[in-house]
PDB file of N, CA and C in Angstrom:
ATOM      1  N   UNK A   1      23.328  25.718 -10.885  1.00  0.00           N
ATOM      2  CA  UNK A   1      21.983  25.878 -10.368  1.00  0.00           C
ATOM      3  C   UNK A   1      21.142  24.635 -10.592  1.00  0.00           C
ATOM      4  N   UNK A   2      21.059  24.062 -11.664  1.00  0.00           N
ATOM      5  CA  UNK A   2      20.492  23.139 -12.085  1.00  0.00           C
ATOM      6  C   UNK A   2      20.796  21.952 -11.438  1.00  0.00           C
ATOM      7  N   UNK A   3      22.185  21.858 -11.271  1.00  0.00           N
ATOM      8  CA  UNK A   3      22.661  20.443  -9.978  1.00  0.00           C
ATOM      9  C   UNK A   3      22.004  19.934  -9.017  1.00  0.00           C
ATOM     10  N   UNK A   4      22.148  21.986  -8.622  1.00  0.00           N
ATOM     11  CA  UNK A   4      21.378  21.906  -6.997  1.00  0.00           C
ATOM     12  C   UNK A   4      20.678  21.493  -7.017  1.00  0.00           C
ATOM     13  N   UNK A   5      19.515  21.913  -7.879  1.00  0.00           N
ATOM     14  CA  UNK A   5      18.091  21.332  -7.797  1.00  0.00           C
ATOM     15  C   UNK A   5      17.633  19.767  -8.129  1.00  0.00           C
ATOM     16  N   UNK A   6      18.830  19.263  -8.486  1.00  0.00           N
ATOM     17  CA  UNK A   6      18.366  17.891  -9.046  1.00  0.00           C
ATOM     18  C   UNK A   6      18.655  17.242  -7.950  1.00  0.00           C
ATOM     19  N   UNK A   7      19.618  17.800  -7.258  1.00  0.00           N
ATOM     20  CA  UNK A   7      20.230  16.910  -5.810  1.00  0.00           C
ATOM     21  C   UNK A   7      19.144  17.179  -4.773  1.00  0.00           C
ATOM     22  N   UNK A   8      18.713  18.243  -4.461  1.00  0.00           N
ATOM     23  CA  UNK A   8      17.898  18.613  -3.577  1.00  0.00           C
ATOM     24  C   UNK A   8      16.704  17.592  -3.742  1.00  0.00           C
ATOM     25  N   UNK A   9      16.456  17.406  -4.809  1.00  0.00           N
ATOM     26  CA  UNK A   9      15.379  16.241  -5.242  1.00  0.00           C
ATOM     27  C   UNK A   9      15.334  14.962  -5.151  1.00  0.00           C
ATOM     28  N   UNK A  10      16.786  14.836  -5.411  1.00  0.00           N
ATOM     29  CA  UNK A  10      16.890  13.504  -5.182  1.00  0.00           C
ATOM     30  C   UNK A  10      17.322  12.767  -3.336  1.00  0.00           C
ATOM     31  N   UNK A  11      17.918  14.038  -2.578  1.00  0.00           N
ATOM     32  CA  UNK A  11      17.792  13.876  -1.302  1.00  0.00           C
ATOM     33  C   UNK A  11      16.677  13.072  -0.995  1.00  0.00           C
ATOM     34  N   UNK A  12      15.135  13.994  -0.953  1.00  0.00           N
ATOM     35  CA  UNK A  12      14.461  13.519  -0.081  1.00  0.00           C
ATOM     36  C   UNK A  12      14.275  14.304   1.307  1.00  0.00           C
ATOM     37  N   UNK A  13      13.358  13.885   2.209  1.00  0.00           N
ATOM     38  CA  UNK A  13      12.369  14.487   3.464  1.00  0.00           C
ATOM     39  C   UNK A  13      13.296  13.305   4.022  1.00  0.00           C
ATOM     40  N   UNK A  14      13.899  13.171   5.073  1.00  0.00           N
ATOM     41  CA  UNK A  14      14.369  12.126   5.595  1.00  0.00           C
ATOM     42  C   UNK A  14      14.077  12.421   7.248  1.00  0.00           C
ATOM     43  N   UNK A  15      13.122  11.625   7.591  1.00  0.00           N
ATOM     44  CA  UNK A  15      12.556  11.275   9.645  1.00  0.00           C
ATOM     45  C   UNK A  15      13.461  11.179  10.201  1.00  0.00           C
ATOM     46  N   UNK A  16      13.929  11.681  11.402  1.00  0.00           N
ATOM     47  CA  UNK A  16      14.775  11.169  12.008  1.00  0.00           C
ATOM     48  C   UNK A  16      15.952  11.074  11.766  1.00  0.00           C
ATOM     49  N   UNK A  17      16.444  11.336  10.377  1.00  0.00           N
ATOM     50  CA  UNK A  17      17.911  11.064   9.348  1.00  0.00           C
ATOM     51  C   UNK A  17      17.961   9.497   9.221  1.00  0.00           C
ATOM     52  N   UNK A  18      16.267   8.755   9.449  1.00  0.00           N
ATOM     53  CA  UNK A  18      16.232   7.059   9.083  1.00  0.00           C
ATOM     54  C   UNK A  18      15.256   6.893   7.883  1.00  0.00           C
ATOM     55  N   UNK A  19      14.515   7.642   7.978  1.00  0.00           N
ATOM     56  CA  UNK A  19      13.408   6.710   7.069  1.00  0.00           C
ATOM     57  C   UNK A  19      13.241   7.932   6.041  1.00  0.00           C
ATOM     58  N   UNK A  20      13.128   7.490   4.820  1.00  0.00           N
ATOM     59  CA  UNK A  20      13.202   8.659   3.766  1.00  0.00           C
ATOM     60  C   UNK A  20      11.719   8.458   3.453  1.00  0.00           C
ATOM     61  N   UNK A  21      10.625   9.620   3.871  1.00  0.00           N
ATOM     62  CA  UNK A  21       9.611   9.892   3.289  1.00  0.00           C
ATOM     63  C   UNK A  21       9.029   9.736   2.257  1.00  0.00           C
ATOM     64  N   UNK A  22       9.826  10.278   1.135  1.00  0.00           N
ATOM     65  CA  UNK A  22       9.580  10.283   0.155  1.00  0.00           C
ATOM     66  C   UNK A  22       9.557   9.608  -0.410  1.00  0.00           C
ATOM     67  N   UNK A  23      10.472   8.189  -0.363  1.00  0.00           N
ATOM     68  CA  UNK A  23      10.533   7.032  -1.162  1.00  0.00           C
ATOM     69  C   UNK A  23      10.247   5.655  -1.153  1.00  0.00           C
ATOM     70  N   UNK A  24      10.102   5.997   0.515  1.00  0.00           N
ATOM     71  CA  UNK A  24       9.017   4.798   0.949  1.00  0.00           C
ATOM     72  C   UNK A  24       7.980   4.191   1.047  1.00  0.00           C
ATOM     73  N   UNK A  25       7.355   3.422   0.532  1.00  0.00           N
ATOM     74  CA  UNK A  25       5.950   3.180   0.609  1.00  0.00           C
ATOM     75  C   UNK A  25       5.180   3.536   1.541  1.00  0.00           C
ATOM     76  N   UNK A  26       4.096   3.940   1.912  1.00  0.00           N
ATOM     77  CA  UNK A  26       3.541   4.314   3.190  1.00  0.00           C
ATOM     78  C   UNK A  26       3.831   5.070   4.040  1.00  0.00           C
ATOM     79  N   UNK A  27       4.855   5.678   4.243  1.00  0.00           N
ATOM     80  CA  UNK A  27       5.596   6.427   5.385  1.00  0.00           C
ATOM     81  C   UNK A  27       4.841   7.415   4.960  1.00  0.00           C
ATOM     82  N   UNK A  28       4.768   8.205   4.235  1.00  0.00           N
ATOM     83  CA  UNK A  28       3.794   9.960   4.224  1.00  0.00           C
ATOM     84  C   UNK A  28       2.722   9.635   4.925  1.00  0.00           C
ATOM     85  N   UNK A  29       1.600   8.732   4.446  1.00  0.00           N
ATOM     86  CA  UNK A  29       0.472   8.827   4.548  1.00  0.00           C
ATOM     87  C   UNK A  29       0.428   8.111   6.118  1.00  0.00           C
ATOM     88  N   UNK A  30       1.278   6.997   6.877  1.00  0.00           N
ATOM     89  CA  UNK A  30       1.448   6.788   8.284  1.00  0.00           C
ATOM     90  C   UNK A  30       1.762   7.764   8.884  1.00  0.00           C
ATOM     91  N   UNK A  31       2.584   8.542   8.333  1.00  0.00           N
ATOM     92  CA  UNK A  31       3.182   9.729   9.458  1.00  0.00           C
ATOM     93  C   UNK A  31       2.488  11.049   9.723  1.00  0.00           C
ATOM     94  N   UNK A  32       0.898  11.036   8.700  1.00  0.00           N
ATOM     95  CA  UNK A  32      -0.078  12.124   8.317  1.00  0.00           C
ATOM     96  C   UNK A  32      -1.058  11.285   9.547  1.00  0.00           C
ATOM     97  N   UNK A  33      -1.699  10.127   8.902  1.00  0.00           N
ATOM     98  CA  UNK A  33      -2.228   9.571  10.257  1.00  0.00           C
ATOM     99  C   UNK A  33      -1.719   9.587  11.571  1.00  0.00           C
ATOM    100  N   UNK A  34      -0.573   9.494  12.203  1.00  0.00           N
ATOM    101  CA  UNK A  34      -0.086   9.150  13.121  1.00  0.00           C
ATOM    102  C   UNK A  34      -0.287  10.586  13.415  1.00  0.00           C
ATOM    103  N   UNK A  35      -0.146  11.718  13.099  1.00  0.00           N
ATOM    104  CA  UNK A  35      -0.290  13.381  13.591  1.00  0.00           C
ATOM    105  C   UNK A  35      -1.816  13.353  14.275  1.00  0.00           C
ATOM    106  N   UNK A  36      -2.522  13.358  13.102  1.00  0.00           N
ATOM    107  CA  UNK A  36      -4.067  13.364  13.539  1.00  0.00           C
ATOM    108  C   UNK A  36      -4.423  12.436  14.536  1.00  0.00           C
ATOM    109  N   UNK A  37      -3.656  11.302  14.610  1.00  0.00           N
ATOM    110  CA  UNK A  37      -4.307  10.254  15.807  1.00  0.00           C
ATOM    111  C   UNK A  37      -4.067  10.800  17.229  1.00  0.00           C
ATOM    112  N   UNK A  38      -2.426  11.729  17.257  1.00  0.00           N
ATOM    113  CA  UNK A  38      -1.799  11.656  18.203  1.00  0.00           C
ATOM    114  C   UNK A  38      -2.684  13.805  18.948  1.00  0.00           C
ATOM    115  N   UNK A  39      -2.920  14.003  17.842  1.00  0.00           N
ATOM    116  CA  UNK A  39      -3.486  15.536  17.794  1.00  0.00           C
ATOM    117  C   UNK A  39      -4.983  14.958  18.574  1.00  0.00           C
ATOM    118  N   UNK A  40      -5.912  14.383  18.057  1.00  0.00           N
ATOM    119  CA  UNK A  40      -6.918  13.261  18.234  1.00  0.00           C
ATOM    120  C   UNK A  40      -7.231  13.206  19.680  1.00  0.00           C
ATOM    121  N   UNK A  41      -6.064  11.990  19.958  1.00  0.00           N
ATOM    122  CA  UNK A  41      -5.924  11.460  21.503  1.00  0.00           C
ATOM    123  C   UNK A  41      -5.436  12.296  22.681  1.00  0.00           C
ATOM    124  N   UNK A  42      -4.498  12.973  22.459  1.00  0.00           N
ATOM    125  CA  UNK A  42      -4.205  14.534  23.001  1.00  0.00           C
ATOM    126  C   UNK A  42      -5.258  15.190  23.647  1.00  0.00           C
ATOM    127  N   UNK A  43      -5.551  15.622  22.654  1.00  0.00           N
ATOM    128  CA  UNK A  43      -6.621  16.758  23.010  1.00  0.00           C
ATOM    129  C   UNK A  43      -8.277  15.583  23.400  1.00  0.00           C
ATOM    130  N   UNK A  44      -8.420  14.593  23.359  1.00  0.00           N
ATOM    131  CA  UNK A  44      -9.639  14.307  23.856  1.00  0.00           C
ATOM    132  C   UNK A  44      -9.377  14.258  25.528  1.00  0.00           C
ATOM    133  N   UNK A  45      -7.600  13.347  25.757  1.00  0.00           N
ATOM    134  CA  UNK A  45      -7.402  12.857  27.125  1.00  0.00           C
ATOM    135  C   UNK A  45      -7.598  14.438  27.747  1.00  0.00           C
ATOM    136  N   UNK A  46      -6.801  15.684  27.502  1.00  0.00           N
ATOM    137  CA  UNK A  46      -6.980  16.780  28.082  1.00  0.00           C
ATOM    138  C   UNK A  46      -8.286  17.295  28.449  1.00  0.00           C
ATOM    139  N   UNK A  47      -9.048  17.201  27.371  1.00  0.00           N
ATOM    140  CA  UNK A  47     -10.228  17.949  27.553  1.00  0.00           C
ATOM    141  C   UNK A  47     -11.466  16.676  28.901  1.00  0.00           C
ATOM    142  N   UNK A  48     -11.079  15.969  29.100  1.00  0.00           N
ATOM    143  CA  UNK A  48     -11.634  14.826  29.786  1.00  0.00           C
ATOM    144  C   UNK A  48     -10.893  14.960  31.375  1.00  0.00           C
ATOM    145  N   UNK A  49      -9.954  15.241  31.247  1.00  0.00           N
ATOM    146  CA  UNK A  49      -8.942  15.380  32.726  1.00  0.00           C
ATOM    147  C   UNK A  49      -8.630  16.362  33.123  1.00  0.00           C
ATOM    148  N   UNK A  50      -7.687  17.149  32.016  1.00  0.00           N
ATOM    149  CA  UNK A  50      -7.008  18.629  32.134  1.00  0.00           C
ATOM    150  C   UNK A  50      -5.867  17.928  32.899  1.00  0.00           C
ATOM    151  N   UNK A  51      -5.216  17.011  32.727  1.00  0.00           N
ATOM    152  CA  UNK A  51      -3.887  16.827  33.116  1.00  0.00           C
ATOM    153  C   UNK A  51      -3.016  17.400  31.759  1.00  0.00           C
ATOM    154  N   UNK A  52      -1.665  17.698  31.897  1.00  0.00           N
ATOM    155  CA  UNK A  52      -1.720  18.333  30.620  1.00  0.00           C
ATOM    156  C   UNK A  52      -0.107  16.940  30.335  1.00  0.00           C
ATOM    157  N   UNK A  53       0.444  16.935  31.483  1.00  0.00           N
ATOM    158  CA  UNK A  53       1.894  15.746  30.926  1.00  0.00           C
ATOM    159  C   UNK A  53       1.137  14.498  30.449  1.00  0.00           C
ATOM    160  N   UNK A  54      -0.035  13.832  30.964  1.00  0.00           N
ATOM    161  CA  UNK A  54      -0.181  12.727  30.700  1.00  0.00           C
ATOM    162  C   UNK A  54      -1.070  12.680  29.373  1.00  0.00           C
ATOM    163  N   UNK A  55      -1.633  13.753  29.053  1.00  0.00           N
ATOM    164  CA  UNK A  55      -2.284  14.004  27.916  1.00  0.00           C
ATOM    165  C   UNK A  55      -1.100  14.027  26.478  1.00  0.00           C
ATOM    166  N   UNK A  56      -0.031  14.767  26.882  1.00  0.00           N
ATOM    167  CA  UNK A  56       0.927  14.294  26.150  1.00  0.00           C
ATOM    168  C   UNK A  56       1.562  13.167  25.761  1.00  0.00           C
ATOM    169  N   UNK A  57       1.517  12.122  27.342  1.00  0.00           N
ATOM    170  CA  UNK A  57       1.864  11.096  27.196  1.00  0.00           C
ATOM    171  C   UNK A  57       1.163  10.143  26.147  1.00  0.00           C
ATOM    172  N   UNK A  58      -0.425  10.332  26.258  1.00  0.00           N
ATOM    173  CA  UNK A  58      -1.032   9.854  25.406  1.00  0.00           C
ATOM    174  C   UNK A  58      -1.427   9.720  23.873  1.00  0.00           C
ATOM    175  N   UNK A  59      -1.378  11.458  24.331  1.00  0.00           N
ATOM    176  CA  UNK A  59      -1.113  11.838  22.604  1.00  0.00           C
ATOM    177  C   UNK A  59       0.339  11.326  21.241  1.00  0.00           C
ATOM    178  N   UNK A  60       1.392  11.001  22.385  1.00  0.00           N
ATOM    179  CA  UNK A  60       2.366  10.283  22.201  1.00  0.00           C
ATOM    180  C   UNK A  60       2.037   8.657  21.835  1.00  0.00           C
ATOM    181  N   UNK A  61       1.459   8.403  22.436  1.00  0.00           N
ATOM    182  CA  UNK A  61       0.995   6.362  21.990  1.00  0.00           C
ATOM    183  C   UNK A  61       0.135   6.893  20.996  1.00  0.00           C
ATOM    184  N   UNK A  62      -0.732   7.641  21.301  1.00  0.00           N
ATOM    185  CA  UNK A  62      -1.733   7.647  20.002  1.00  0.00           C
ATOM    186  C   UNK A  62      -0.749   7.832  18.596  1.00  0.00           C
ATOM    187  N   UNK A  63      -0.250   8.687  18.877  1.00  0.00           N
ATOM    188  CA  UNK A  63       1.041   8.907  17.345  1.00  0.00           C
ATOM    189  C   UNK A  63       1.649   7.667  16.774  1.00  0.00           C
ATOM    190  N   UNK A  64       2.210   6.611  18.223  1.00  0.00           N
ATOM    191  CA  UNK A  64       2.675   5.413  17.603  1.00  0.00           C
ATOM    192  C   UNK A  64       2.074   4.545  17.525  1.00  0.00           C
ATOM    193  N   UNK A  65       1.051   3.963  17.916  1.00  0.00           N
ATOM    194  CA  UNK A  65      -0.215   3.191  17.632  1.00  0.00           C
ATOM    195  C   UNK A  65      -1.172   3.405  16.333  1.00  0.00           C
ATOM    196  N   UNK A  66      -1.457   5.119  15.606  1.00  0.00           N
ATOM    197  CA  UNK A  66      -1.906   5.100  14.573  1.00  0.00           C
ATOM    198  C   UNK A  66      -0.891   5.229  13.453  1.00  0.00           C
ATOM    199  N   UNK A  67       0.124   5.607  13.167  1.00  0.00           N
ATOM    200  CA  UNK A  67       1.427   5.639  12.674  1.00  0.00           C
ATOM    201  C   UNK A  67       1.369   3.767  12.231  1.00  0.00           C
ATOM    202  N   UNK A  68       1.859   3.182  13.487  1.00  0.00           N
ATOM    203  CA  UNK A  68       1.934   2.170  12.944  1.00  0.00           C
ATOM    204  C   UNK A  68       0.912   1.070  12.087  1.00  0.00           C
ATOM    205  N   UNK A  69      -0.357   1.234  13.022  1.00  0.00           N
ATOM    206  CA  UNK A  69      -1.686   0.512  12.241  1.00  0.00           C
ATOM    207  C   UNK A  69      -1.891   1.020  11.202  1.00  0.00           C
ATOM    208  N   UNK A  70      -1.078   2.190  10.303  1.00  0.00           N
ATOM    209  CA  UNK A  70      -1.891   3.022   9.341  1.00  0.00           C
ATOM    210  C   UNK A  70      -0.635   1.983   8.370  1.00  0.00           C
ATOM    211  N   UNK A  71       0.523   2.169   8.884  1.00  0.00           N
ATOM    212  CA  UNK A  71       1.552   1.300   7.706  1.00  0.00           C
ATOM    213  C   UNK A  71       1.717  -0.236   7.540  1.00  0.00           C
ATOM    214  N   UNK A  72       1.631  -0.595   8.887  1.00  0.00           N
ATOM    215  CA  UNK A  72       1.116  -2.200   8.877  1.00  0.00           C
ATOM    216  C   UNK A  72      -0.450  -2.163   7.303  1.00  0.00           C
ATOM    217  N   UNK A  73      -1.527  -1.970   7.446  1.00  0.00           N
ATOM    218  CA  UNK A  73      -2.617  -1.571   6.538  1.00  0.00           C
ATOM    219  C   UNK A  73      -2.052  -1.400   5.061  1.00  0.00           C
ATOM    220  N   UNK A  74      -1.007  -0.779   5.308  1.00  0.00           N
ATOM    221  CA  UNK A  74      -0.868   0.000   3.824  1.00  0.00           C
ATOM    222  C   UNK A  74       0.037  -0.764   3.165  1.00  0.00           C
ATOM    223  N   UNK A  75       0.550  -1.370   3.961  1.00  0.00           N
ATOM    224  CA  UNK A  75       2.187  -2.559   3.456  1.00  0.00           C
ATOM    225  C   UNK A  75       0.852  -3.587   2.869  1.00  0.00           C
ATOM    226  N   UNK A  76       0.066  -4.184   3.790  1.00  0.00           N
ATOM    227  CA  UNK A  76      -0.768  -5.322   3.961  1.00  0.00           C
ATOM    228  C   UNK A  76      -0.998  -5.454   2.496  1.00  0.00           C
ATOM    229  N   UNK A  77      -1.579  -4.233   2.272  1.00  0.00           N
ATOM    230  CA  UNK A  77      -2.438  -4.176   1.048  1.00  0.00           C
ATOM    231  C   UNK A  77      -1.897  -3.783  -0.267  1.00  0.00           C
ATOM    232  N   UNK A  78      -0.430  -3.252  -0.214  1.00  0.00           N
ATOM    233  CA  UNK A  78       0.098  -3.118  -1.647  1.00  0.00           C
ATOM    234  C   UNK A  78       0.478  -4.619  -1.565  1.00  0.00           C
ATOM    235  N   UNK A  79       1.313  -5.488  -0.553  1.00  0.00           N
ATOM    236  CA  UNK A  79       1.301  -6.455  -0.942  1.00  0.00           C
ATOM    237  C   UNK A  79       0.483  -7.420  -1.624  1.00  0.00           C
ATOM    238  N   UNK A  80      -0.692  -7.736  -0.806  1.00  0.00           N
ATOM    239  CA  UNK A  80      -2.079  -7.997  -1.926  1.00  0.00           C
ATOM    240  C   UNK A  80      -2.164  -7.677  -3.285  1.00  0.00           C
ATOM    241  N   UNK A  81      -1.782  -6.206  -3.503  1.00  0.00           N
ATOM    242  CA  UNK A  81      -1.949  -5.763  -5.431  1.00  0.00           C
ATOM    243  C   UNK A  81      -0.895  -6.286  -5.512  1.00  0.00           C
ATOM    244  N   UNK A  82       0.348  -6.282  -5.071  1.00  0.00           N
ATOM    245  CA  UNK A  82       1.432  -6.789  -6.246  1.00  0.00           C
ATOM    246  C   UNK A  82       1.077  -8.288  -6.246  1.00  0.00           C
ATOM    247  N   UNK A  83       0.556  -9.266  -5.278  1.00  0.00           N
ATOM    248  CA  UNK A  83      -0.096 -10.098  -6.015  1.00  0.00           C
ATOM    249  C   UNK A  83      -0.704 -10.559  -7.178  1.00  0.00           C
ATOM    250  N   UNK A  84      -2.318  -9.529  -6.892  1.00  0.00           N
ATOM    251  CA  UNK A  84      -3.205  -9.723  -7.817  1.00  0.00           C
ATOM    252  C   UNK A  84      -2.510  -9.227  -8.935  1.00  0.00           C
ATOM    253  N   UNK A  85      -1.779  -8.114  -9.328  1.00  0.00           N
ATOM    254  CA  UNK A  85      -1.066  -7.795 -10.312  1.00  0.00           C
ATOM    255  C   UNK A  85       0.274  -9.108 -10.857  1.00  0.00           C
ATOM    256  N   UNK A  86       0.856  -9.803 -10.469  1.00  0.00           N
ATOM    257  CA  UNK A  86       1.481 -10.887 -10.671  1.00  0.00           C
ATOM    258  C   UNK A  86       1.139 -11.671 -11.493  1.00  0.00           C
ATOM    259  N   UNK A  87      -0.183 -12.255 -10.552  1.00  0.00           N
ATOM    260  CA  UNK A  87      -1.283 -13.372 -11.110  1.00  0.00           C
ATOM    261  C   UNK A  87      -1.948 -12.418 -12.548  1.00  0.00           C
ATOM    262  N   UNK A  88      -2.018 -11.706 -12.804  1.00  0.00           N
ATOM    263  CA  UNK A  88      -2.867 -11.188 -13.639  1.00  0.00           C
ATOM    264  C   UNK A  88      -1.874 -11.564 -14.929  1.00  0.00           C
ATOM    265  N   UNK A  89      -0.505 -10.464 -14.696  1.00  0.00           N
ATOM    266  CA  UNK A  89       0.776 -10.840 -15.757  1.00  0.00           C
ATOM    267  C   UNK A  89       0.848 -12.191 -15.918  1.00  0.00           C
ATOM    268  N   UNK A  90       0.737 -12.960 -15.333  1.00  0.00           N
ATOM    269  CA  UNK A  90       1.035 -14.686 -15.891  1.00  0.00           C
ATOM    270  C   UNK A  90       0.168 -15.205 -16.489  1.00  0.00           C
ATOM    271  N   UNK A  91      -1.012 -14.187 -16.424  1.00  0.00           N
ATOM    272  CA  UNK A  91      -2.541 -14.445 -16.771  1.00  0.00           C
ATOM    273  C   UNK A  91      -2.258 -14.433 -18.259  1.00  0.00           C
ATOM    274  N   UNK A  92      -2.028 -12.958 -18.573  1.00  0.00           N
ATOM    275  CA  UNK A  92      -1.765 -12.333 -19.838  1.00  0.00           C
ATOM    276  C   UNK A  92      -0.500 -12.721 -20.969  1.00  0.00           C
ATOM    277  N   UNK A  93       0.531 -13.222 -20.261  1.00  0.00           N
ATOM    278  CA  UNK A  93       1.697 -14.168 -20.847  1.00  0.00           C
ATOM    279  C   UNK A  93       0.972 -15.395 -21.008  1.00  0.00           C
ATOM    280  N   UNK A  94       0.153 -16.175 -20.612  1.00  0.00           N
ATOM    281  CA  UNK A  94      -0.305 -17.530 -20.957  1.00  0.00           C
ATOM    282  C   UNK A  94      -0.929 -16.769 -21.980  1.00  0.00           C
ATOM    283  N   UNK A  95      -1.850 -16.247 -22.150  1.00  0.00           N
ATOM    284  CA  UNK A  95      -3.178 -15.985 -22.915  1.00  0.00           C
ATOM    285  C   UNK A  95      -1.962 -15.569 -24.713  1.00  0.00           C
ATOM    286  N   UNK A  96      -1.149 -15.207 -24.366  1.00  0.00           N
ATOM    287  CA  UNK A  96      -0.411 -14.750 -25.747  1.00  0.00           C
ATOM    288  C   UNK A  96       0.558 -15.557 -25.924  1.00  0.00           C
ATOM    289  N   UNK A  97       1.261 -16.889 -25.316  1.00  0.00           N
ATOM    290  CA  UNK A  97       1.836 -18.019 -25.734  1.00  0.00           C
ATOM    291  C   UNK A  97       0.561 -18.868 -26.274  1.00  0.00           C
ATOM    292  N   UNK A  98      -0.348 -18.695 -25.640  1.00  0.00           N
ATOM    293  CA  UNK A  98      -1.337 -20.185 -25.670  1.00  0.00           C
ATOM    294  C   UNK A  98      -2.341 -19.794 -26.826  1.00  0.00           C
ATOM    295  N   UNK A  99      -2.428 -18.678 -27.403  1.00  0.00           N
ATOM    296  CA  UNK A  99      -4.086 -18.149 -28.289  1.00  0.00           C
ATOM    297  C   UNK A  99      -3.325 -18.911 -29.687  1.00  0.00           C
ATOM    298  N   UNK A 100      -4.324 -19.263 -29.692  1.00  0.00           N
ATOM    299  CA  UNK A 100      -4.451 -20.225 -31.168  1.00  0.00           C
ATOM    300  C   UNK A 100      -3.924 -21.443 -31.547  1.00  0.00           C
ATOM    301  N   UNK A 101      -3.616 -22.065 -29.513  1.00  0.00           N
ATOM    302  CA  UNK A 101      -3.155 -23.343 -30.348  1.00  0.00           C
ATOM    303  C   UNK A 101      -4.796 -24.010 -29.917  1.00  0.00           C
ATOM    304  N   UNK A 102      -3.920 -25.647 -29.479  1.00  0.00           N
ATOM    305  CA  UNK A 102      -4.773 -26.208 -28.987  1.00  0.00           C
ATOM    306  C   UNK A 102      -5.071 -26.166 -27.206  1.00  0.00           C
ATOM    307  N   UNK A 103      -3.856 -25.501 -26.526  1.00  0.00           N
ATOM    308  CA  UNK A 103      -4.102 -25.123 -25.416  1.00  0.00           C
ATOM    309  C   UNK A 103      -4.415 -24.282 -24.812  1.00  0.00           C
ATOM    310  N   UNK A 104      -5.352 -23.086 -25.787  1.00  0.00           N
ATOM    311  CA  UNK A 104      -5.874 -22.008 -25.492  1.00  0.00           C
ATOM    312  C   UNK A 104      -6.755 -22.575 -24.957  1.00  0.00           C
ATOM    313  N   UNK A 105      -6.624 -21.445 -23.125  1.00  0.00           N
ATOM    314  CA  UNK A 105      -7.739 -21.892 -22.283  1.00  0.00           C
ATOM    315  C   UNK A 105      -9.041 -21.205 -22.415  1.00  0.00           C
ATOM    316  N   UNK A 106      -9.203 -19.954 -23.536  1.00  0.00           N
ATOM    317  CA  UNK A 106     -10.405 -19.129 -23.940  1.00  0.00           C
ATOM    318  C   UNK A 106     -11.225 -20.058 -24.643  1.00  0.00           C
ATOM    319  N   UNK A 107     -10.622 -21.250 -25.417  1.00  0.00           N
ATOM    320  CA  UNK A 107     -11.523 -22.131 -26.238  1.00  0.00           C
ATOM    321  C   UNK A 107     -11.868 -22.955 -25.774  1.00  0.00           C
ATOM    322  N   UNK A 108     -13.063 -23.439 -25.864  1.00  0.00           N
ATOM    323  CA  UNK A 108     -14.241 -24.434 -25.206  1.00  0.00           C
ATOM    324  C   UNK A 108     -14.151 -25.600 -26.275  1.00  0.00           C
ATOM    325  N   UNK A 109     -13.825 -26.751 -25.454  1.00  0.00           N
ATOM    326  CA  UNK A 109     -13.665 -28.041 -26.027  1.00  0.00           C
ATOM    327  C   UNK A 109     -14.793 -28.390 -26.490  1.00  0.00           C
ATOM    328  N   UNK A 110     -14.961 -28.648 -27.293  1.00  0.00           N
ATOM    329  CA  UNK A 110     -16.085 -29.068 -28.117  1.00  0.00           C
ATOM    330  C   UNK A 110     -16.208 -30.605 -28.960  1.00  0.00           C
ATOM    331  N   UNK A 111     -16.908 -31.308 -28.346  1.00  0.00           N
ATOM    332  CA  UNK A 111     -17.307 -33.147 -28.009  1.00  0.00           C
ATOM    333  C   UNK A 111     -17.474 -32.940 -30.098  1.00  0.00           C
ATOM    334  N   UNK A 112     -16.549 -33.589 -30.675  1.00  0.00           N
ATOM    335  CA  UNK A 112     -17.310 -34.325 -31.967  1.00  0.00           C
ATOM    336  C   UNK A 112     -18.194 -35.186 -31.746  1.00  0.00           C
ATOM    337  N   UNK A 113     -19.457 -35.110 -32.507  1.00  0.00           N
ATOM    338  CA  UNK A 113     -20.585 -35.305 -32.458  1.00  0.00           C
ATOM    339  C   UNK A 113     -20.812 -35.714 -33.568  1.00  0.00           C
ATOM    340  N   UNK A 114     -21.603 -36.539 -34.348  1.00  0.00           N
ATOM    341  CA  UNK A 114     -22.512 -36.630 -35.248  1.00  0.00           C
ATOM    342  C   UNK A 114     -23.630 -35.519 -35.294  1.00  0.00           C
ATOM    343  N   UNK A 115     -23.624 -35.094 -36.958  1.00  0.00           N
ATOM    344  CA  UNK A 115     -24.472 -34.101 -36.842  1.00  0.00           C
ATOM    345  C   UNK A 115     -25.803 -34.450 -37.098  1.00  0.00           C
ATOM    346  N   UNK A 116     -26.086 -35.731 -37.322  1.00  0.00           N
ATOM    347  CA  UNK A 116     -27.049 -35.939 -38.123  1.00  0.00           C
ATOM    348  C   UNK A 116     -27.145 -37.821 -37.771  1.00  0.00           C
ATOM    349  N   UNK A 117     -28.431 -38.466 -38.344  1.00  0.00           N
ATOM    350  CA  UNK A 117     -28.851 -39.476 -38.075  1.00  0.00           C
ATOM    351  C   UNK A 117     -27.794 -40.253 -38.924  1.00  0.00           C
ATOM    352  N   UNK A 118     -27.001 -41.095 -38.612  1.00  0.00           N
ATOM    353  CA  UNK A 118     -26.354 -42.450 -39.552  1.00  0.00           C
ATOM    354  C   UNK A 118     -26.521 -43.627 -39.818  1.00  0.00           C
TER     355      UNK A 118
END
């Protein structure tokens, strides 16, 4: 019993028998948009014409037009964090090789000076 359930889990929602839902970045939340866009465009072209095939037709691009702009967006932008997250880690590895020497970049160089009249 317990197998089952671990396998069943580890399957996955799989589109088409191509794209595994579940484990892909973005795919849920594109394929949630892409419903509503295509539900959306559907029903506005119908209610505007009352053709009912070409309203489908449309409601059809709308599905792959918001589908895709929603995962293009969503790729865009985890890429961006795993950036800023990158830069941050190299941030934090300098800061704990470098604290306490002389190339700690937290410490402000400070001009020897005379303190006083000579």
């Amino acid at each position: 019993m317990a197998g089952e359930d671990e396998a069943s889990r580890n399957k996955g929602f799989r589109l088409l028998g191509i794209l595994d839902v579940q484990r892909t970045p973005c795919a849920r939340d594109a394929i949630l948009h892409g419903a509503g866009g295509s539900v959306a465009a559907g029903m506005l072209y119908f209610l505007a014409t009352s053709r009912v095939k070409r309203s489908f037709d449309v409601g059809f691009a709308g599905f792959m037009l918001t589908t895709l702009g929603s995962w293009f967006y969503c790729r865009i932008n985890n890429a961006k964090l795993r950036v800023q997250q990158r830069v941050i880690q190299e941030g934090i590895r300098n800061k704990v090789v470098y604290e306490g020497t002389v190339l700690d970049p937290t410490k402000k160089p400070t001009a020897e000076a005379p303190s006083g009249p000579s």
